[in-house]
N, C-alpha and C. Protein backbone atom coordinates (compact mmCIF):
# COMPACT_ATOMS: atom_id res chain seq x y z
N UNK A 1 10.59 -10.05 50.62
CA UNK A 1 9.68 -9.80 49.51
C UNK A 1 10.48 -9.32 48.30
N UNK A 2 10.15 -10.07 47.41
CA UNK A 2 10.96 -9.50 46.03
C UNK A 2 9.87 -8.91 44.99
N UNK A 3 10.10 -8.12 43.74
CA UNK A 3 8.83 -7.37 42.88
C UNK A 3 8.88 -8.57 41.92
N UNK A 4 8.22 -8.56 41.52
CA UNK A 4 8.09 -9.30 40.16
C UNK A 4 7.82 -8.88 39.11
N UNK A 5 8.24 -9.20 37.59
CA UNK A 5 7.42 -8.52 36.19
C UNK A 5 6.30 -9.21 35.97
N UNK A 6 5.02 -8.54 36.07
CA UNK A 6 3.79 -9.32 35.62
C UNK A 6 4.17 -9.12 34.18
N UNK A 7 3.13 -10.21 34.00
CA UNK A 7 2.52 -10.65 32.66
C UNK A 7 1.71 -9.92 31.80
N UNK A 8 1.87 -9.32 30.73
CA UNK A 8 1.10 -8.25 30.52
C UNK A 8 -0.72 -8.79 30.89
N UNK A 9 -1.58 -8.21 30.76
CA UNK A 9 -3.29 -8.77 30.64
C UNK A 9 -3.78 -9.16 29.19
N UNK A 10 -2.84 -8.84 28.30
CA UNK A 10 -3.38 -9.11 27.08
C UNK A 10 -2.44 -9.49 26.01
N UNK A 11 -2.37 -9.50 24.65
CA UNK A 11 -1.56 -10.13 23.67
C UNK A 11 -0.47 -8.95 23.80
N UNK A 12 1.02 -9.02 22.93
CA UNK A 12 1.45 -8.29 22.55
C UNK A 12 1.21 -7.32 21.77
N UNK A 13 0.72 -8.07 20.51
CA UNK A 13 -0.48 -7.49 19.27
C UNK A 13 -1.96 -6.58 19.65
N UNK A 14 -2.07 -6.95 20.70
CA UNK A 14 -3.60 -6.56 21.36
C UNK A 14 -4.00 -5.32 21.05
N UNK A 15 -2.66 -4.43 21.23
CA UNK A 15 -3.16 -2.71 21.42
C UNK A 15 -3.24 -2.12 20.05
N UNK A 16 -2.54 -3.13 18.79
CA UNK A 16 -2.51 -2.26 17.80
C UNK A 16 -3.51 -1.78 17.06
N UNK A 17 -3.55 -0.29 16.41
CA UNK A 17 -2.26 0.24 15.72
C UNK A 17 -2.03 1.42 16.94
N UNK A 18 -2.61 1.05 17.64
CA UNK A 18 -1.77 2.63 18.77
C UNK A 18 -0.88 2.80 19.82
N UNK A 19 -0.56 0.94 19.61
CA UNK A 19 0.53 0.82 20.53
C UNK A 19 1.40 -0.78 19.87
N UNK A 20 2.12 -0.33 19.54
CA UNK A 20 2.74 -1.93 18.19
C UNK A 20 3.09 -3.03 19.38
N UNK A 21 3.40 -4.10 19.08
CA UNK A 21 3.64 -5.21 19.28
C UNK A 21 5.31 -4.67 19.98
N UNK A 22 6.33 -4.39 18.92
CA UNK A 22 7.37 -4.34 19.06
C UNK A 22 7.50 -3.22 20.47
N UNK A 23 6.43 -2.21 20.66
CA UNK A 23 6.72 -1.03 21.72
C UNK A 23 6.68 -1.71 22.96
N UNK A 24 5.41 -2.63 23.36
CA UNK A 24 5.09 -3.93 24.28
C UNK A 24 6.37 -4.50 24.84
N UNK A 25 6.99 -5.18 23.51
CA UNK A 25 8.15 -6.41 24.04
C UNK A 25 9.23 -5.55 24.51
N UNK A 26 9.98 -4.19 23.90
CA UNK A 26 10.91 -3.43 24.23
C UNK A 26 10.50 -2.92 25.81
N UNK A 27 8.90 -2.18 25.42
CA UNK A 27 8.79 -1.13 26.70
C UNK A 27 8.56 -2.09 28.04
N UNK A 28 7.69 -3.48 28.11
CA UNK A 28 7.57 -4.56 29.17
C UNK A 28 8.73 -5.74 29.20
N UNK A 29 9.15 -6.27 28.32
CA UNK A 29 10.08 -7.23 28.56
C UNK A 29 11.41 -6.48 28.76
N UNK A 30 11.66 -5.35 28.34
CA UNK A 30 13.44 -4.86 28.56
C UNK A 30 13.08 -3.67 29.67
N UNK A 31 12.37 -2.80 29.23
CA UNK A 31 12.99 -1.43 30.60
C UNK A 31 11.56 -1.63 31.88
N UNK A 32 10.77 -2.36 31.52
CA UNK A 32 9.84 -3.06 33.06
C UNK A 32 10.89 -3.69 33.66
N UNK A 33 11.45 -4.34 33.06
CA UNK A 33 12.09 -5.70 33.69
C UNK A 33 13.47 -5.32 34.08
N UNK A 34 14.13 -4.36 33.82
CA UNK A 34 15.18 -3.57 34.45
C UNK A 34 14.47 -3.23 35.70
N UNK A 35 13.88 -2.37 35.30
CA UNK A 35 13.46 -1.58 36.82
C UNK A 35 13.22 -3.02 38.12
N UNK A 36 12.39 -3.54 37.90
CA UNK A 36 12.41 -4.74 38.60
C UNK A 36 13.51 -5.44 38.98
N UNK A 37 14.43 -5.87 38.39
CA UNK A 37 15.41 -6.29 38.46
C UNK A 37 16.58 -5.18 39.53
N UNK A 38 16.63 -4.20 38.73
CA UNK A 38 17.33 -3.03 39.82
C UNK A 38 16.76 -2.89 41.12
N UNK A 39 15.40 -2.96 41.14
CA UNK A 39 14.69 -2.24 42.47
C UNK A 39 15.08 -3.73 43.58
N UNK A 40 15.03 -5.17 43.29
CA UNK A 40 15.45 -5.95 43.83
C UNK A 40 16.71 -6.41 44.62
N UNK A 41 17.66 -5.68 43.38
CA UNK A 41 18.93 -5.11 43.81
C UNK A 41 19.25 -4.33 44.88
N UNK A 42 18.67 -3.93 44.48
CA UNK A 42 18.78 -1.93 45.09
C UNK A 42 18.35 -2.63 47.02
N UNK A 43 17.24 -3.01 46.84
CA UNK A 43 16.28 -3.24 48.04
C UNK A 43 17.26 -3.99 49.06
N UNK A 44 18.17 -4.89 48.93
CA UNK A 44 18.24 -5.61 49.73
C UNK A 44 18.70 -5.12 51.12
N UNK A 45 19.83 -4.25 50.76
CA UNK A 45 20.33 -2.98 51.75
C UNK A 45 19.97 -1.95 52.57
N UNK A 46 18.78 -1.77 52.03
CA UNK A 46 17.99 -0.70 52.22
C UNK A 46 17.48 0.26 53.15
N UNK A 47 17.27 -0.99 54.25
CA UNK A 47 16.34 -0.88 55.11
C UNK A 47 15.20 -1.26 54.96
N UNK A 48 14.09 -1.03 53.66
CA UNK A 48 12.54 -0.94 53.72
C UNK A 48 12.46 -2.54 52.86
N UNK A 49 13.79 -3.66 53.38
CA UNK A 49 12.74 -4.84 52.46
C UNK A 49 11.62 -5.34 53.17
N UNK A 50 10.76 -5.81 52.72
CA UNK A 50 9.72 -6.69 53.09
C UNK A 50 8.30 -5.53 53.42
N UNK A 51 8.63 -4.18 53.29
CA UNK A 51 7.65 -3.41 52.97
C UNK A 51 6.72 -3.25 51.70
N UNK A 52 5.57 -2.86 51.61
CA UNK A 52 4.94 -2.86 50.54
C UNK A 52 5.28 -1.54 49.42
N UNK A 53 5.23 -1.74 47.87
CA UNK A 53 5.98 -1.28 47.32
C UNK A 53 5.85 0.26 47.01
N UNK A 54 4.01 0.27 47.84
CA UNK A 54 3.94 1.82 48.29
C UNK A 54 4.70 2.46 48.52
N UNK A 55 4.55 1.82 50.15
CA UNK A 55 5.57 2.47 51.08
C UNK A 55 7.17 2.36 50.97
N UNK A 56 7.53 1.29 50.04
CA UNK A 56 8.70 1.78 49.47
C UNK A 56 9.32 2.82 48.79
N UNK A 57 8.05 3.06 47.96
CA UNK A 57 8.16 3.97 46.89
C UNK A 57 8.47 5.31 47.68
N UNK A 58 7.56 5.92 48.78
CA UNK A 58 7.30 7.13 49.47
C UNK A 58 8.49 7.26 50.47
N UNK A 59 8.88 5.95 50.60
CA UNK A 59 9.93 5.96 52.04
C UNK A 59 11.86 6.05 51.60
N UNK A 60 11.61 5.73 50.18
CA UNK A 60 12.84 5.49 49.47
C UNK A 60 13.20 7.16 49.04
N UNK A 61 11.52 7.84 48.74
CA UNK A 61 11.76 9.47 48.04
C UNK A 61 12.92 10.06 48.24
N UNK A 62 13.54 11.03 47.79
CA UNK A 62 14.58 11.83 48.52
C UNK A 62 15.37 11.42 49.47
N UNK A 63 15.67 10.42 49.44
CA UNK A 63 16.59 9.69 50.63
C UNK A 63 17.53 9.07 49.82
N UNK A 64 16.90 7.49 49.31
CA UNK A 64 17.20 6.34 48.05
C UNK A 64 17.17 6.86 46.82
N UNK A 65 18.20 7.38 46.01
CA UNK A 65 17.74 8.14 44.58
C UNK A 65 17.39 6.96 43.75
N UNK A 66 18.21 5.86 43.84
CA UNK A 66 18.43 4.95 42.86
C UNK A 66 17.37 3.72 43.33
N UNK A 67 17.19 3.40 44.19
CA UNK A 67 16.04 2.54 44.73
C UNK A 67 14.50 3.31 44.16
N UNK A 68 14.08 4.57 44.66
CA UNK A 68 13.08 5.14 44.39
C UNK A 68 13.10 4.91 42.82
N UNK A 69 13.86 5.48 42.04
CA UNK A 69 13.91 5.51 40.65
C UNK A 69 13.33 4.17 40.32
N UNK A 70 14.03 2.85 40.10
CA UNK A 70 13.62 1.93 40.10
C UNK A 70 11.85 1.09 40.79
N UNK A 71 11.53 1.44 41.86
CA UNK A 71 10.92 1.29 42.75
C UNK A 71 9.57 1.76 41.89
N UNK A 72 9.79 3.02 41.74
CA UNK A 72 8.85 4.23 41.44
C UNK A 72 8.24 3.41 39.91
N UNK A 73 9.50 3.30 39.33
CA UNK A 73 8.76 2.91 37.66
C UNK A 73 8.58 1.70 37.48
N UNK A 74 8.34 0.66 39.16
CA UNK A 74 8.21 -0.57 38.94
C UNK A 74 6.36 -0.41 39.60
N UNK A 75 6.48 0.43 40.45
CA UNK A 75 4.81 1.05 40.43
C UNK A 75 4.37 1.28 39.31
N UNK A 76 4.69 2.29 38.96
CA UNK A 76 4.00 2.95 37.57
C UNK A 76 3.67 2.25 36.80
N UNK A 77 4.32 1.38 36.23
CA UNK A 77 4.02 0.50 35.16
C UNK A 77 3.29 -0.77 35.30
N UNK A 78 3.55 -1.18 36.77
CA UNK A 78 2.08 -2.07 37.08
C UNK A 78 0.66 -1.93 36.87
N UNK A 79 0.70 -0.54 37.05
CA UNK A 79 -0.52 0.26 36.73
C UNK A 79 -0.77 0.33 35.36
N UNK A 80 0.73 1.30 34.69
CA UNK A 80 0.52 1.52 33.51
C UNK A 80 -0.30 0.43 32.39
N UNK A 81 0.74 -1.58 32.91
CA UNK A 81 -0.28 -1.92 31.56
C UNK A 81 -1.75 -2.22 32.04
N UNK A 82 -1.94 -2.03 33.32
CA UNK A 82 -3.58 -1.93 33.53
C UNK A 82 -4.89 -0.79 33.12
N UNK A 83 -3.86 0.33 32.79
CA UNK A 83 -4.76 1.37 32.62
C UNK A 83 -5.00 1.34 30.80
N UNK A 84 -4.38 0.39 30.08
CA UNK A 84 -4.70 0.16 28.96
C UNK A 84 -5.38 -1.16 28.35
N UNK A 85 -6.21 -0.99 27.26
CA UNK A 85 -6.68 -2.64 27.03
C UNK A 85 -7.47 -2.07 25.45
N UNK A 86 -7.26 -3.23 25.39
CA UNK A 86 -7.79 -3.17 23.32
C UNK A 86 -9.16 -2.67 23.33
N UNK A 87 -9.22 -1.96 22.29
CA UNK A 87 -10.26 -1.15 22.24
C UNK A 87 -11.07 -0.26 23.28
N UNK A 88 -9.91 0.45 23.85
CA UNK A 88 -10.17 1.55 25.05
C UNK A 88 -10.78 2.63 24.87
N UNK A 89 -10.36 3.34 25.78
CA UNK A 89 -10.94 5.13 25.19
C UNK A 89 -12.47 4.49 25.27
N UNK A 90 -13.23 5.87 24.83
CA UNK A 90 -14.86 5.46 24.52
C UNK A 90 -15.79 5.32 25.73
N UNK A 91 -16.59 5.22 26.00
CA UNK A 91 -18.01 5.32 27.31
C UNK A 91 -17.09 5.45 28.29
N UNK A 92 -17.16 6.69 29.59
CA UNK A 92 -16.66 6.31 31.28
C UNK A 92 -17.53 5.51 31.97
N UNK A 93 -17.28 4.89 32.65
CA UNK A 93 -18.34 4.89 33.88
C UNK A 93 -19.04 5.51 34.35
N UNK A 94 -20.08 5.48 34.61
CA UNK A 94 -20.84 6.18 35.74
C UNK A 94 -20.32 7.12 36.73
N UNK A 95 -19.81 6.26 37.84
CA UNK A 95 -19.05 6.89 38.84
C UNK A 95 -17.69 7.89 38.97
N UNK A 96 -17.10 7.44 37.57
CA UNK A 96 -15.61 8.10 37.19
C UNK A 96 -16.13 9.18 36.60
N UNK A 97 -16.81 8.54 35.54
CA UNK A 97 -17.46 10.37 34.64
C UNK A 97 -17.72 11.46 35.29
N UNK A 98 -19.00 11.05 36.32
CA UNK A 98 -19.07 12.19 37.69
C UNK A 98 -18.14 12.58 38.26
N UNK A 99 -17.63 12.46 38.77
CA UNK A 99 -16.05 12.74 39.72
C UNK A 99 -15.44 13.47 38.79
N UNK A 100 -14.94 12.74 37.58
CA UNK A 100 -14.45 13.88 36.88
C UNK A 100 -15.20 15.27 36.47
N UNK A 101 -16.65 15.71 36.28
CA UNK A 101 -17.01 16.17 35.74
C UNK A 101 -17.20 17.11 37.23
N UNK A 102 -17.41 16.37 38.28
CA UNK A 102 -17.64 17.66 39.43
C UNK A 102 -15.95 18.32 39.78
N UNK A 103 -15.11 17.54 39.44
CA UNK A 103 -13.69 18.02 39.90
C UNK A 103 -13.18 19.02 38.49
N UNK A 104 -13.42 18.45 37.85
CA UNK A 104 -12.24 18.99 36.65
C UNK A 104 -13.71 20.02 35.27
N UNK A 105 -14.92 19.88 35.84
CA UNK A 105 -15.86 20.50 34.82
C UNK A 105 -16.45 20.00 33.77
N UNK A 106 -15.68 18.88 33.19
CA UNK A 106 -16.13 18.78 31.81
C UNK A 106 -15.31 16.67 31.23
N UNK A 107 -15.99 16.31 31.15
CA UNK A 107 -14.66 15.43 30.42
C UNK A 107 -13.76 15.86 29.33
N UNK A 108 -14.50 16.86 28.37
CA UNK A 108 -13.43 17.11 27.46
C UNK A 108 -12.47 17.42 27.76
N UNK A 109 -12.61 18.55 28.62
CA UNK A 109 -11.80 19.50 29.37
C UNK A 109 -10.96 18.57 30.25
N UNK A 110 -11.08 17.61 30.72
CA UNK A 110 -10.46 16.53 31.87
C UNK A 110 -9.03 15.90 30.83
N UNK A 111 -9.93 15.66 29.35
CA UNK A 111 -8.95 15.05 28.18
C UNK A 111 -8.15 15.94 27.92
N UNK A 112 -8.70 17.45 27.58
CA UNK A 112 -7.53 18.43 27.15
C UNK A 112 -6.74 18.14 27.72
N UNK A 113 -6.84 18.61 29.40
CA UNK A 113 -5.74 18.90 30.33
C UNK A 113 -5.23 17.69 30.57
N UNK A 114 -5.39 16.19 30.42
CA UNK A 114 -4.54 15.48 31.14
C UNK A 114 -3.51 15.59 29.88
N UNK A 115 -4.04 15.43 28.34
CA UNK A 115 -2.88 15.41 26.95
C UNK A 115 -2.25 16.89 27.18
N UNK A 116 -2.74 17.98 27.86
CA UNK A 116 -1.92 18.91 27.91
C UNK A 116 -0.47 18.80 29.06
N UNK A 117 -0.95 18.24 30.17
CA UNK A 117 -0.09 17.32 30.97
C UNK A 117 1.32 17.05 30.75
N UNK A 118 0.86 15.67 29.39
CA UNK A 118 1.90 15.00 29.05
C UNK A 118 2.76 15.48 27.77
N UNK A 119 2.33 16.66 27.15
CA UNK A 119 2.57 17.06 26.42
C UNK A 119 3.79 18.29 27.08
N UNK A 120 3.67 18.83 27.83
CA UNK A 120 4.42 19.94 28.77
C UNK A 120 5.16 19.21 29.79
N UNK A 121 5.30 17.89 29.64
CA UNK A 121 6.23 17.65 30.88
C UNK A 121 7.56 17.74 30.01
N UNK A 122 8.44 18.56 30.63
CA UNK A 122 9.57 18.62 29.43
C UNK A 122 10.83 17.19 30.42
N UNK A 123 10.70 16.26 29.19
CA UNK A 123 11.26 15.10 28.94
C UNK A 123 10.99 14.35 29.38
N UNK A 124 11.38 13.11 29.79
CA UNK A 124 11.25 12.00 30.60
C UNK A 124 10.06 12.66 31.44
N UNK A 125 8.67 11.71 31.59
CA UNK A 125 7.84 11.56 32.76
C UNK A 125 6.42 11.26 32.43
N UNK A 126 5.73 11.45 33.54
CA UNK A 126 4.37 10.71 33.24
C UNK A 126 3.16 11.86 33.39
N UNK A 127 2.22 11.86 33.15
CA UNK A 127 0.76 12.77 33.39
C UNK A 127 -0.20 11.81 33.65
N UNK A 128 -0.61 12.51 35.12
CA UNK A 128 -1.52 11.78 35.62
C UNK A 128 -3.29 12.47 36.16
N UNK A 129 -3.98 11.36 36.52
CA UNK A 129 -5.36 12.07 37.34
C UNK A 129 -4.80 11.33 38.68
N UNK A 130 -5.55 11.60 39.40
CA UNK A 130 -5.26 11.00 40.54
C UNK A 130 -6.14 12.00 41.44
N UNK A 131 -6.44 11.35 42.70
CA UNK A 131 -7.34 11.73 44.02
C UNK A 131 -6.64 12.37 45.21
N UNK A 132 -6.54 13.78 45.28
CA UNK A 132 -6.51 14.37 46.34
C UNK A 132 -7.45 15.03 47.16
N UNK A 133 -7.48 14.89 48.80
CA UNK A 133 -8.55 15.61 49.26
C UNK A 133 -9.87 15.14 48.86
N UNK A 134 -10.21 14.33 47.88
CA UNK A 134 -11.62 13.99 48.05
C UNK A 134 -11.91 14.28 46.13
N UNK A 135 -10.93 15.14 45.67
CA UNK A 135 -11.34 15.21 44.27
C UNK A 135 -10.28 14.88 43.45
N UNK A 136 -10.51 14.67 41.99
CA UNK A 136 -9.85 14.27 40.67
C UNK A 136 -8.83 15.40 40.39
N UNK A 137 -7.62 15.51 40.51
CA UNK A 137 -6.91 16.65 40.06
C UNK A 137 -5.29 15.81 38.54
N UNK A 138 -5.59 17.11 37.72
CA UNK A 138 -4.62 16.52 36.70
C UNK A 138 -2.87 16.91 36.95
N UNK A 139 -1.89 16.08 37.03
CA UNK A 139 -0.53 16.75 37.17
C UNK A 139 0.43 16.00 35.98
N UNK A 140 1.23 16.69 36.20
CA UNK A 140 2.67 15.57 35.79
C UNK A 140 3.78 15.62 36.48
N UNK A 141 4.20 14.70 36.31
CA UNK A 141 5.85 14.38 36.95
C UNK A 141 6.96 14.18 36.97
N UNK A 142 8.48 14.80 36.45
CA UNK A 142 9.29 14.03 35.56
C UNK A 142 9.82 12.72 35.92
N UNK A 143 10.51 11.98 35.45
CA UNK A 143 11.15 11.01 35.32
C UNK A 143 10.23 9.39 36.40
N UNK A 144 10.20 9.72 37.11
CA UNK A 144 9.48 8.05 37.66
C UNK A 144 8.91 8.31 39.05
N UNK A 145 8.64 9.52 39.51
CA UNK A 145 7.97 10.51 40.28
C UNK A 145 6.49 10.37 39.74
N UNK A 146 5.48 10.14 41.31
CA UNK A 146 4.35 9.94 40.84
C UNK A 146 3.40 10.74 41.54
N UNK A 147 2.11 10.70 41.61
CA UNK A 147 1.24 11.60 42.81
C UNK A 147 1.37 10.76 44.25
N UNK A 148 1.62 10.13 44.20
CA UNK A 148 1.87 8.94 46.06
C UNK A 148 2.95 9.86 46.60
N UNK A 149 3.74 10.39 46.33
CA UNK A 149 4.48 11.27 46.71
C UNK A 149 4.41 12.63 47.15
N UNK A 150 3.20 12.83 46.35
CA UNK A 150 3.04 14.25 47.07
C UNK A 150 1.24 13.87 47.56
N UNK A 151 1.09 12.86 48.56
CA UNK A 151 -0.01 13.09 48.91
C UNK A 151 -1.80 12.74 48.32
N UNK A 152 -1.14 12.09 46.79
CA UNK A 152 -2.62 12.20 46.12
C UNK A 152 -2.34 10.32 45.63
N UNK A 153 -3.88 9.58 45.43
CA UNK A 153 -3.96 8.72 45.26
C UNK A 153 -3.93 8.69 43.54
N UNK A 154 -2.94 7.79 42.89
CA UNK A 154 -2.62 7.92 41.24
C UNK A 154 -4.48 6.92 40.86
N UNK A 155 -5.40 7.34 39.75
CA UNK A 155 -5.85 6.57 39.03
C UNK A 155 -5.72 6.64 37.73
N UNK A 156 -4.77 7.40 36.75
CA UNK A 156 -4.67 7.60 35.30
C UNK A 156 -3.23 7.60 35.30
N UNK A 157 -2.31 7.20 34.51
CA UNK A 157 -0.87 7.48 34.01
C UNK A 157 -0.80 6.91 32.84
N UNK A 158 -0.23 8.35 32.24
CA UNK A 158 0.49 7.87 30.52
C UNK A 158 1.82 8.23 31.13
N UNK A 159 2.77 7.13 30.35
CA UNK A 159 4.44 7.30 30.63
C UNK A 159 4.81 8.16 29.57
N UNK A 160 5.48 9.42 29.23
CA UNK A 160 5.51 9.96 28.51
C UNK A 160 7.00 9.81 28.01
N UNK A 161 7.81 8.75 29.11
CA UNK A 161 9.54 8.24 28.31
C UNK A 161 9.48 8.42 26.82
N UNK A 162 10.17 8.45 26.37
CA UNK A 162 10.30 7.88 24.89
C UNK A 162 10.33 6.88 24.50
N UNK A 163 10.73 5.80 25.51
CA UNK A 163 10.52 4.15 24.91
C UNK A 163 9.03 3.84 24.40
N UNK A 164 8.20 4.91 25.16
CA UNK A 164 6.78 4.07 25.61
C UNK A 164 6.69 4.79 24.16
N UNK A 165 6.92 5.78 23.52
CA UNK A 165 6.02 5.70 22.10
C UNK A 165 7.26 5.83 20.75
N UNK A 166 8.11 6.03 20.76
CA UNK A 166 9.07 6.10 20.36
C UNK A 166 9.06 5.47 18.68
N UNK A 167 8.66 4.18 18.72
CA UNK A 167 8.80 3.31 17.72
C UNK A 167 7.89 3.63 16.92
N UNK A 168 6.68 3.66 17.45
CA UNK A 168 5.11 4.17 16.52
C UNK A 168 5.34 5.29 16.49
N UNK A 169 5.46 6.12 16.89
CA UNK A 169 5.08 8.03 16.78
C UNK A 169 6.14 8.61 16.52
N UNK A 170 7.39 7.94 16.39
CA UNK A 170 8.92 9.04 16.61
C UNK A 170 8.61 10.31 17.69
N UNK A 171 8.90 11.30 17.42
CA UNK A 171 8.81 12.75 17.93
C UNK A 171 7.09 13.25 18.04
N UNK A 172 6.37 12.77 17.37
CA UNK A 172 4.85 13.69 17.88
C UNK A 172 4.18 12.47 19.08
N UNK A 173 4.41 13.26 20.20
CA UNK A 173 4.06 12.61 21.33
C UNK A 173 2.55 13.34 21.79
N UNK A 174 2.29 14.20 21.11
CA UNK A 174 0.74 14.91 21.07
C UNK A 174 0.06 13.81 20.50
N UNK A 175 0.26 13.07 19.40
CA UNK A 175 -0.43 11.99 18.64
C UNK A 175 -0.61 11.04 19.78
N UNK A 176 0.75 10.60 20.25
CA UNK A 176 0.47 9.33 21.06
C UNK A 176 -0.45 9.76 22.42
N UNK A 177 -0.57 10.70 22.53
CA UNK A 177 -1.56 11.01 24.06
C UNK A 177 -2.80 10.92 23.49
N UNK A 178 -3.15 11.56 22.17
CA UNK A 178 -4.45 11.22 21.87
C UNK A 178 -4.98 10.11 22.05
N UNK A 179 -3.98 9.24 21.10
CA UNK A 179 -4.07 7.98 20.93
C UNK A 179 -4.70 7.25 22.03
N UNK A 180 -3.87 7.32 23.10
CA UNK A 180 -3.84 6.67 24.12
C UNK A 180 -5.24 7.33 24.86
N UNK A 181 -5.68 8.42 24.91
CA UNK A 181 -6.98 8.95 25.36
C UNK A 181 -8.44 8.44 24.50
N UNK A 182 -8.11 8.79 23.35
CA UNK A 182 -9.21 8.08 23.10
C UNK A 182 -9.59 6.70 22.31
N UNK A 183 -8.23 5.42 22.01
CA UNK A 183 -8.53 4.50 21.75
C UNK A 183 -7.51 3.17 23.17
N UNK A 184 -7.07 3.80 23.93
CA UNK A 184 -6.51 2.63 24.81
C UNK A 184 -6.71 2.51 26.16
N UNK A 185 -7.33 3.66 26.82
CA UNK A 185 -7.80 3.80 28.38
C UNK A 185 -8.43 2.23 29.07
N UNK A 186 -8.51 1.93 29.54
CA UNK A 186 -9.17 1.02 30.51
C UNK A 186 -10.01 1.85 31.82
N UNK A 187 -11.00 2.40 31.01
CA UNK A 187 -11.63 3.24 32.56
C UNK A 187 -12.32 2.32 33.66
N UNK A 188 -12.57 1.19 33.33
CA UNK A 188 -13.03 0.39 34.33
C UNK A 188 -11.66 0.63 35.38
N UNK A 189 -10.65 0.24 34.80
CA UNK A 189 -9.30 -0.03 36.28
C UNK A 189 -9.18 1.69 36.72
N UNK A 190 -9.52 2.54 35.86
CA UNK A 190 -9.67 3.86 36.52
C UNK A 190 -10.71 4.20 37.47
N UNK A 191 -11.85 3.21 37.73
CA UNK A 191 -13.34 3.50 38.13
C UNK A 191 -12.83 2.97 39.34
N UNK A 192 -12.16 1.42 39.59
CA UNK A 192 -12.12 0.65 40.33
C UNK A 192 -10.73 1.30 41.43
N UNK A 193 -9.56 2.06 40.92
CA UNK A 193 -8.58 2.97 41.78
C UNK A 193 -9.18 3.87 42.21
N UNK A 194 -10.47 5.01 41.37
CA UNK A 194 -10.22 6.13 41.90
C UNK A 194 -11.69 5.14 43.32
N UNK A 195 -12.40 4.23 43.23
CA UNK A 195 -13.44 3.89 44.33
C UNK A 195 -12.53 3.35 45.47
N UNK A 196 -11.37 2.96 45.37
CA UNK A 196 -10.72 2.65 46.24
C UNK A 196 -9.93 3.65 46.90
N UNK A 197 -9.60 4.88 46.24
CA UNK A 197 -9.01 6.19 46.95
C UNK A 197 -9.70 6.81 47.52
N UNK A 198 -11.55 6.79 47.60
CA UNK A 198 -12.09 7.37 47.90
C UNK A 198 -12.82 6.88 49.51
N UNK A 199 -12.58 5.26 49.34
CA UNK A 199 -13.10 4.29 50.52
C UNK A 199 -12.76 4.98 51.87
């Protein structure tokens, strides 16, 4: 089994102005496509080829530095361009809104804390929601470290690298979490992970 770089779901242009064209082709065609490329590398030796890239991910942890690394941000970002889509942010679902609102209190409060998240992860990493135990809990992680690792099912990730906002935002990465909270979410693919963590 080898990974592959999907195709993004939408234009390059699609996300703008809160995510440029140029952030797309750099952040999916050059450092997606590394990681992929490395983790393929990396894999052949391994032990865990022909496993799924879960259980790669969890089985590589603390063992494989350089496989996991790769591995890890070839997860993440599968997700990542799913958890975004043009004209995001705006109405939850039904089912997600609840969950969040019995786990975390409030949606606002769900928004504070996940932009507070990604805002406090000091450097390289991601802020996530994700399903432990039965409820919505907010974390972050540095560098390509995700919640599958410690036990919790991922349904939200902003990459907080610098590639991912770098070009549009320079240095205020508070802007780009907004951004990304309330005009680029895809809560449907958040509705449809966290119903499947919960199955």
């Amino acid at each position: 089994m080898s990974f592959t770089l999907p195709e993004l779901p939408y234009a390059y242009e699609a996300l703008q102005p809160y995510m440029s064209k140029e952030t797309l082709e750099y952040h999916h065609d050059k450092h997606h496509a590394a990681y992929v490329t490395n983790a393929n590398n990396l894999i052949k030796d391994s032990g865990l080829d022909g496993k799924s890239l879960e259980d790669v991910v969890k089985d590589s942890f603390g063992k494989n530095v350089p496989l996991f690394n790769n591995a890890a941000q070839h997860y993440n970002h599968l997700h990542f361009w799913n958890w975004l889509k043009p004209n995001g942010g705006g109405a939850i679902p039904g089912k997600i809104e609840k969950a969040i609102i019995d786990s975390l209190g409030s949606v606002a409060k769900a928004k504070e804390d996940f932009i507070q998240a990604g805002v406090t992860q000091f450097g390289s990493g991601w802020a996530w929601l994700s399903v432990k135990d039965g409820k919505i809990i907010v974390s972050k992680t540095p560098n390509g470290e995700n919640p599958l690792i410690h036990g919790a099912a991922p349904i939200l990730g902003v990459d907080v690298w610098e590639h991912s906002y770098y070009i549009d935002y320079r240095n205020r990465r508070p802007d780009y979490l907004k951004a990304f909270v309330d005009n680029l979410i895809n809560w449907e693919y958040v509705e449809q992970l966290y119903e499947k963590a919960i199955a």
